[in-house]
C-alpha atoms as a PDB file:
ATOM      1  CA  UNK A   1      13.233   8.078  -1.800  1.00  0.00           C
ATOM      2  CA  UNK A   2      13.073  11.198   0.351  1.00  0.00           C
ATOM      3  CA  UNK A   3      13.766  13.373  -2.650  1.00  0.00           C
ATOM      4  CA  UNK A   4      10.490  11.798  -3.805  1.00  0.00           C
ATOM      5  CA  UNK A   5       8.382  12.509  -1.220  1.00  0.00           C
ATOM      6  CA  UNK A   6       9.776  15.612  -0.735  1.00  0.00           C
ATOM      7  CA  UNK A   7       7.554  17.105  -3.790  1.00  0.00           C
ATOM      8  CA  UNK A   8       3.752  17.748  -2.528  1.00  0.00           C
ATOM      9  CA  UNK A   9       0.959  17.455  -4.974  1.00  0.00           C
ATOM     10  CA  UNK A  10      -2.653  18.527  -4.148  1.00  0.00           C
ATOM     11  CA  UNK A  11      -5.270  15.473  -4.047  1.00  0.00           C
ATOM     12  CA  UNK A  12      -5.098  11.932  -3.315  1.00  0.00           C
ATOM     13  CA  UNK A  13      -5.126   8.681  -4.844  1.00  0.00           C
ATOM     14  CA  UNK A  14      -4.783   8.046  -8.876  1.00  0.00           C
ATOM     15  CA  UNK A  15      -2.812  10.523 -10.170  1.00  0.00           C
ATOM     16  CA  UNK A  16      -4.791  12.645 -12.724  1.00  0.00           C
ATOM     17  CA  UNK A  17      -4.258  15.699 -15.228  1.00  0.00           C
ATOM     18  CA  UNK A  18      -6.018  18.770 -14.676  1.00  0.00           C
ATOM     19  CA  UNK A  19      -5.026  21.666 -16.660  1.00  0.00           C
ATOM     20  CA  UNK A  20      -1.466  19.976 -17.190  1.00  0.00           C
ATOM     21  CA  UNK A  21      -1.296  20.201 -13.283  1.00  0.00           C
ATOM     22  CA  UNK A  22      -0.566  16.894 -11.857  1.00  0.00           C
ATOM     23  CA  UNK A  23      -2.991  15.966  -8.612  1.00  0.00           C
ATOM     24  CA  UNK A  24      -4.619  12.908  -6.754  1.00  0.00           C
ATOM     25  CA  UNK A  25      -8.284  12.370  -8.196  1.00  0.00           C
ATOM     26  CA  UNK A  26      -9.832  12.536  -4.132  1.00  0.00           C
ATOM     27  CA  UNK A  27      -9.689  15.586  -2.060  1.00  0.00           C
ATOM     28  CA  UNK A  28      -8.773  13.748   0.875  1.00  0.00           C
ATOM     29  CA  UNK A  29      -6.484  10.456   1.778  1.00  0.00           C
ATOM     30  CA  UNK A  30      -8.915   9.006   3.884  1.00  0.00           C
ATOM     31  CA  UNK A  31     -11.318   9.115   0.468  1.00  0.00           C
ATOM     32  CA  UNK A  32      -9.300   7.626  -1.273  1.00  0.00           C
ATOM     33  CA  UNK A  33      -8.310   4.609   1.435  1.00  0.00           C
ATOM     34  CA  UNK A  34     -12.080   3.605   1.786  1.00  0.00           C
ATOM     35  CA  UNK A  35     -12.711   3.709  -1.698  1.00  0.00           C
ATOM     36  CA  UNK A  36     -10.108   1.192  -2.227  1.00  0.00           C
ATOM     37  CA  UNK A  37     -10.663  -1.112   0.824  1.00  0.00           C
ATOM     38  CA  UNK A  38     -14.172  -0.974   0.571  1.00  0.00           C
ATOM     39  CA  UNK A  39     -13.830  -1.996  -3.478  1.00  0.00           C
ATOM     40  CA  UNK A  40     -11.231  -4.919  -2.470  1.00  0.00           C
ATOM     41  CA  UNK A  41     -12.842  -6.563   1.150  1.00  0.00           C
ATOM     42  CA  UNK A  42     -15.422  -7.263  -1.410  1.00  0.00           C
ATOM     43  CA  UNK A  43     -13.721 -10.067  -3.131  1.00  0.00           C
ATOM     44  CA  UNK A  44     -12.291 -11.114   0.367  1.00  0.00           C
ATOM     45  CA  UNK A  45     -15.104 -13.186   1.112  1.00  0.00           C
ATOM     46  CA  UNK A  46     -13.707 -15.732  -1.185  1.00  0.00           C
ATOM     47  CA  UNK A  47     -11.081 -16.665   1.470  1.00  0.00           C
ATOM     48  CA  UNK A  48     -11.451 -15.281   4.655  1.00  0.00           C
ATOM     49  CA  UNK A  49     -14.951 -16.362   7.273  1.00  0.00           C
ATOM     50  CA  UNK A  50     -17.519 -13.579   7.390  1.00  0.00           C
ATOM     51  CA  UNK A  51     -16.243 -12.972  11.026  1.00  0.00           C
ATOM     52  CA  UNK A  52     -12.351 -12.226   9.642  1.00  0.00           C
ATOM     53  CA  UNK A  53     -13.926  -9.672   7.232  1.00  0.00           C
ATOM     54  CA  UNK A  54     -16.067  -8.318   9.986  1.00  0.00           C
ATOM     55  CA  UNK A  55     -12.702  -7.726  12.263  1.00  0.00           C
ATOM     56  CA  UNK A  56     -10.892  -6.277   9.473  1.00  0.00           C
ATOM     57  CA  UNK A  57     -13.670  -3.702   8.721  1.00  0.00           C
ATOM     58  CA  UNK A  58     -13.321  -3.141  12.023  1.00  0.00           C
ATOM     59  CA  UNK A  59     -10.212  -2.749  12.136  1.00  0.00           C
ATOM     60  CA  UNK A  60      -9.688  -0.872   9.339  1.00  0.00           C
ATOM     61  CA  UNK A  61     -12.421   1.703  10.707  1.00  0.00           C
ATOM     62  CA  UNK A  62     -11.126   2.263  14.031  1.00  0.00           C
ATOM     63  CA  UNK A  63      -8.002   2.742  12.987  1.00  0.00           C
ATOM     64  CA  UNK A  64      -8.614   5.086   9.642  1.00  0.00           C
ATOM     65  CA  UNK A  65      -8.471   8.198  11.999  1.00  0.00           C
ATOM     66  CA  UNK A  66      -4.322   7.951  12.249  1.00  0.00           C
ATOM     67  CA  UNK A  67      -4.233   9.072   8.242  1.00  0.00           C
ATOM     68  CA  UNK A  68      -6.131  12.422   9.529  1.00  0.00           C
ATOM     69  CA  UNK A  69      -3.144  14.379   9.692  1.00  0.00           C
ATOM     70  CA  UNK A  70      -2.133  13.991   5.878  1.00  0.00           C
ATOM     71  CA  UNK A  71      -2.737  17.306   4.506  1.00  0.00           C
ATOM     72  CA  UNK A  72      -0.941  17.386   1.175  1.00  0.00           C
ATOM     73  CA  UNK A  73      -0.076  13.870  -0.403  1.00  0.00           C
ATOM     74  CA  UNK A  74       3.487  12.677  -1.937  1.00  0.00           C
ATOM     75  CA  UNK A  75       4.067  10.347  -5.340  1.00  0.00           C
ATOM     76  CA  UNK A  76       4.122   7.169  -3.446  1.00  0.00           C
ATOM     77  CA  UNK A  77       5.986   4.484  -6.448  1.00  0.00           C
ATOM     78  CA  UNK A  78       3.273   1.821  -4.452  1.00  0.00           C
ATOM     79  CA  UNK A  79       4.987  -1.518  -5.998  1.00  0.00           C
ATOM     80  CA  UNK A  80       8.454  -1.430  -5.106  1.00  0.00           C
ATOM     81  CA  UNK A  81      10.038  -4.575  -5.510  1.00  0.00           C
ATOM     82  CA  UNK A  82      12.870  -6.105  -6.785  1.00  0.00           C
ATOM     83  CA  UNK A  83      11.865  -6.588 -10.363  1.00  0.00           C
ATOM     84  CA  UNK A  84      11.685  -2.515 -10.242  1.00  0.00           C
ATOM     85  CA  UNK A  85      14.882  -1.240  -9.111  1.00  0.00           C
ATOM     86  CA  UNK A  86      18.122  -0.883 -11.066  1.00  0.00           C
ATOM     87  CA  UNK A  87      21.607  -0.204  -9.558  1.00  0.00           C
ATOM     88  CA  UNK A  88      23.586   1.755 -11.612  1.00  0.00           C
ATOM     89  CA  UNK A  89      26.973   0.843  -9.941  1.00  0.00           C
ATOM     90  CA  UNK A  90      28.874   3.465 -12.125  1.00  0.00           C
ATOM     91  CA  UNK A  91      27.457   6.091 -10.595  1.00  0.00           C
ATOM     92  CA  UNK A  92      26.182   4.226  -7.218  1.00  0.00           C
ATOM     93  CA  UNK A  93      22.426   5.153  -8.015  1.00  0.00           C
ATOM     94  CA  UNK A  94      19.721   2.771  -7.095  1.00  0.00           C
ATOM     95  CA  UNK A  95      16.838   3.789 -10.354  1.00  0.00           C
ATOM     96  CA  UNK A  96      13.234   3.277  -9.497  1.00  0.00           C
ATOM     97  CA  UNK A  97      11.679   2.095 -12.832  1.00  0.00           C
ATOM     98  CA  UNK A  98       7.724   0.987 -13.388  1.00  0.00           C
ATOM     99  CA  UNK A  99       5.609   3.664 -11.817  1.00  0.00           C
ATOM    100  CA  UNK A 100       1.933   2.503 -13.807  1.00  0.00           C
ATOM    101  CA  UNK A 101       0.461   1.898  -9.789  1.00  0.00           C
ATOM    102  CA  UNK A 102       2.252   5.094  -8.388  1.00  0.00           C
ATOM    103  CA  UNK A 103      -0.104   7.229  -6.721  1.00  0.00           C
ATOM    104  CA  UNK A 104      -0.278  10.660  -4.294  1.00  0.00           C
ATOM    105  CA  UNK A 105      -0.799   9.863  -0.364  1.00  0.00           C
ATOM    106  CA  UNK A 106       1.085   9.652   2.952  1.00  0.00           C
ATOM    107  CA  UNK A 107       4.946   8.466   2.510  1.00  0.00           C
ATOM    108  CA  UNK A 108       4.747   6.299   5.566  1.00  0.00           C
ATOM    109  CA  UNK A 109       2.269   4.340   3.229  1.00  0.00           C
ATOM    110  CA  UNK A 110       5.086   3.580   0.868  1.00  0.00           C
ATOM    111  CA  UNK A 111       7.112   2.011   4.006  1.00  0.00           C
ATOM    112  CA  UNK A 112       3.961   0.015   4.689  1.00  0.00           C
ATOM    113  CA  UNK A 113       4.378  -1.443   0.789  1.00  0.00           C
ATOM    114  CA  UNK A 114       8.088  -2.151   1.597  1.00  0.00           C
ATOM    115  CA  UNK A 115       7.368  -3.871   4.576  1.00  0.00           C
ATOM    116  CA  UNK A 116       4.646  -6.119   2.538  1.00  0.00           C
ATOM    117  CA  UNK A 117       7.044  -6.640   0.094  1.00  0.00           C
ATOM    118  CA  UNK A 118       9.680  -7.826   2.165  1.00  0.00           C
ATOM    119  CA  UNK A 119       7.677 -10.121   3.864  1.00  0.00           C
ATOM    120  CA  UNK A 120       7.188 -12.110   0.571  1.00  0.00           C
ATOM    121  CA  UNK A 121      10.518 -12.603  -0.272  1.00  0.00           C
ATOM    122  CA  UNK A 122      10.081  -9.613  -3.079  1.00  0.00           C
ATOM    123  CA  UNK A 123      12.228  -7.378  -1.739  1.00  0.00           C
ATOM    124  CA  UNK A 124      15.338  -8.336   0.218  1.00  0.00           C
ATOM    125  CA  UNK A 125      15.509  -7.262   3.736  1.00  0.00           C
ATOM    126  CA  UNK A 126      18.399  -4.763   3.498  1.00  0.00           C
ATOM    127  CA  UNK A 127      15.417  -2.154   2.486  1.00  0.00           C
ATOM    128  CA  UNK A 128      13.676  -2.483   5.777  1.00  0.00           C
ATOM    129  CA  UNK A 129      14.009  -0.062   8.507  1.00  0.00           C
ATOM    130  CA  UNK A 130      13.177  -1.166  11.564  1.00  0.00           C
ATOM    131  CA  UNK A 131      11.389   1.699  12.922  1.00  0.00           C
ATOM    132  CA  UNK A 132       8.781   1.068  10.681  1.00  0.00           C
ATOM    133  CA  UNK A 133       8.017  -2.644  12.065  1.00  0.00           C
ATOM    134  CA  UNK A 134       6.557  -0.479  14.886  1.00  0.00           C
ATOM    135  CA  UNK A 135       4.879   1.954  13.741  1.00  0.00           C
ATOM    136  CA  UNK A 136       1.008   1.630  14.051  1.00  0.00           C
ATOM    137  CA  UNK A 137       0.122   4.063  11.185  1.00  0.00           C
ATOM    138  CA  UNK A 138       2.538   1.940   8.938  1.00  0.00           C
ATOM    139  CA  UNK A 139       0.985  -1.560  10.160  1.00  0.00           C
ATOM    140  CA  UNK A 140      -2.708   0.274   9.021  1.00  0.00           C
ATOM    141  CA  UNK A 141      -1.585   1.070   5.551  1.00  0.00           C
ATOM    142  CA  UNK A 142      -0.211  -2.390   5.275  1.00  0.00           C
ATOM    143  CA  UNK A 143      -3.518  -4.076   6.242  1.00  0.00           C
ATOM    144  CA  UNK A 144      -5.524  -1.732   3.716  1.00  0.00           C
ATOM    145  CA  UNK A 145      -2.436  -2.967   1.046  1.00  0.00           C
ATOM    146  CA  UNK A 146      -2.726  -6.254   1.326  1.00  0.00           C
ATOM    147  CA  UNK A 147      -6.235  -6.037   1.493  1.00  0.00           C
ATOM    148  CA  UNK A 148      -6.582  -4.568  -1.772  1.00  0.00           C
ATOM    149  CA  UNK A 149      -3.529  -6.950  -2.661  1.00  0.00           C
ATOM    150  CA  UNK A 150      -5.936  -9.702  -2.142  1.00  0.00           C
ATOM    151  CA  UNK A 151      -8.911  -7.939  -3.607  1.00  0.00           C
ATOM    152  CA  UNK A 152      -6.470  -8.003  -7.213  1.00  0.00           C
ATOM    153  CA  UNK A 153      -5.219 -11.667  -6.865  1.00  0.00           C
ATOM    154  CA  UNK A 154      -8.637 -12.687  -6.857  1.00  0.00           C
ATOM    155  CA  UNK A 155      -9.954 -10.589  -9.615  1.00  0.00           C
ATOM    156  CA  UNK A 156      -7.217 -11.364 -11.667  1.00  0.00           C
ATOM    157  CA  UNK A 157      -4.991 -15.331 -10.351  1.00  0.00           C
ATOM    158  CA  UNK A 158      -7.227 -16.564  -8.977  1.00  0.00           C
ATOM    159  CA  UNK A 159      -5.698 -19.988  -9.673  1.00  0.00           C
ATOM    160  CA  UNK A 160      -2.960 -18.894  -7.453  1.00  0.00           C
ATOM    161  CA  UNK A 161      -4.693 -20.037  -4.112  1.00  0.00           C
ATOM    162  CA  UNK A 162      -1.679 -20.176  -2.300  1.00  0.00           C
ATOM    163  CA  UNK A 163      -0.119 -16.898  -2.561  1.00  0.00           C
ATOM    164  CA  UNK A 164      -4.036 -15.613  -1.988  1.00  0.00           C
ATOM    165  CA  UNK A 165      -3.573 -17.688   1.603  1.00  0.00           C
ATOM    166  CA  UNK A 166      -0.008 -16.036   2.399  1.00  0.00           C
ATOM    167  CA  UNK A 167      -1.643 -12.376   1.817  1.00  0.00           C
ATOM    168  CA  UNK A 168      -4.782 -13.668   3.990  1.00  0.00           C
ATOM    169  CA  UNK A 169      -3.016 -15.345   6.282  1.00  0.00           C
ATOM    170  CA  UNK A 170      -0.480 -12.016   6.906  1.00  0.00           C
ATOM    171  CA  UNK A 171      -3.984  -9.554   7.025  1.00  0.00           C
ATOM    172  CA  UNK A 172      -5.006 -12.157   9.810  1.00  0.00           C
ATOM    173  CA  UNK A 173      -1.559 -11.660  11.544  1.00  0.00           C
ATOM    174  CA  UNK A 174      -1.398  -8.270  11.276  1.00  0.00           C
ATOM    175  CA  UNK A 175      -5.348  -7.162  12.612  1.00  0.00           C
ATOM    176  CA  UNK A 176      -4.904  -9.885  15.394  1.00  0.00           C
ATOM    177  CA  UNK A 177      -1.613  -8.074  17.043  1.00  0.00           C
END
């Protein structure tokens, strides 16, 4: 993972060609974050009260300034999970497979997917570090994640009420700490 996000790319967000040069389609992070969140709370109101949106815009808002800092983005793999790693125990090499949702942005945001993952059983805990449980920049990206997370259930399973309720029910937890 850190030889990953060791490579900088200029841009944010989708990853896009531009004169075979590989870059993020938004100039900035934070562009890219509201775009997404703003695109996905939509669809919240199908399970969460007017007043939980209303705190997590809030929330989300008052806490957007801690991705300021990010300068020059990373390839962030953004669905790591079980299903998408393959140990090679040969040659003791864990191989990162499925990168169609990888996109350019802060590493600490792919520790915030990690953590979300984790929580839901998709990823077994021996991936979590537990620096990250406290970290308040990570605990942002994971309420934007799981918002759009919830945004793409309901666009897409929405028949699957319950998992929609776990993902709720962990934004609640997480903007009410």
């Amino acid at each position: 993972m850190n030889d990953i996000h060791s490579i900088y790319f200029d841009g944010f967000g989708y990853i896009v060609s531009n004169n075979n040069v590989i870059q993020g389609e938004f100039s900035d992070w934070s562009s890219y974050l509201i775009n997404r969140f703003e695109h996905n709370i939509n669809f919240a109101h199908k399970v969460l009260s007017y007043d939980q949106i209303k705190k997590t815009k809030n929330y989300f808002y008052n806490n957007l300034y801690r991705t300021n800092a990010v300068q020059k983005g990373v390839l962030i793999h953004n669905d790591i999970k079980s299903d998408n790693l393959i140990y090679n125990k040969d040659d003791n090499i864990l191989y990162i497979i499925d990168w169609e949702e990888a996109i350019i942005g802060d590493r600490l945001a792919e520790y915030a997917s990690i953590l979300n993952r984790i929580s839901t059983g998709r990823l077994p805990e021996c991936f979590l570090n537990k620096e990250w449980v406290y970290n308040k920049t990570i605990k942002f990206y994971r309420v934007v994640f799981i918002v759009n997370e919830i945004g793409w259930l309901i666009r897409h399973y929405f028949n699957k009420d319950v998992l929609i309720k776990e993902r709720s029910n962990t934004l609640l937890q997480l903007i009410n700490k």
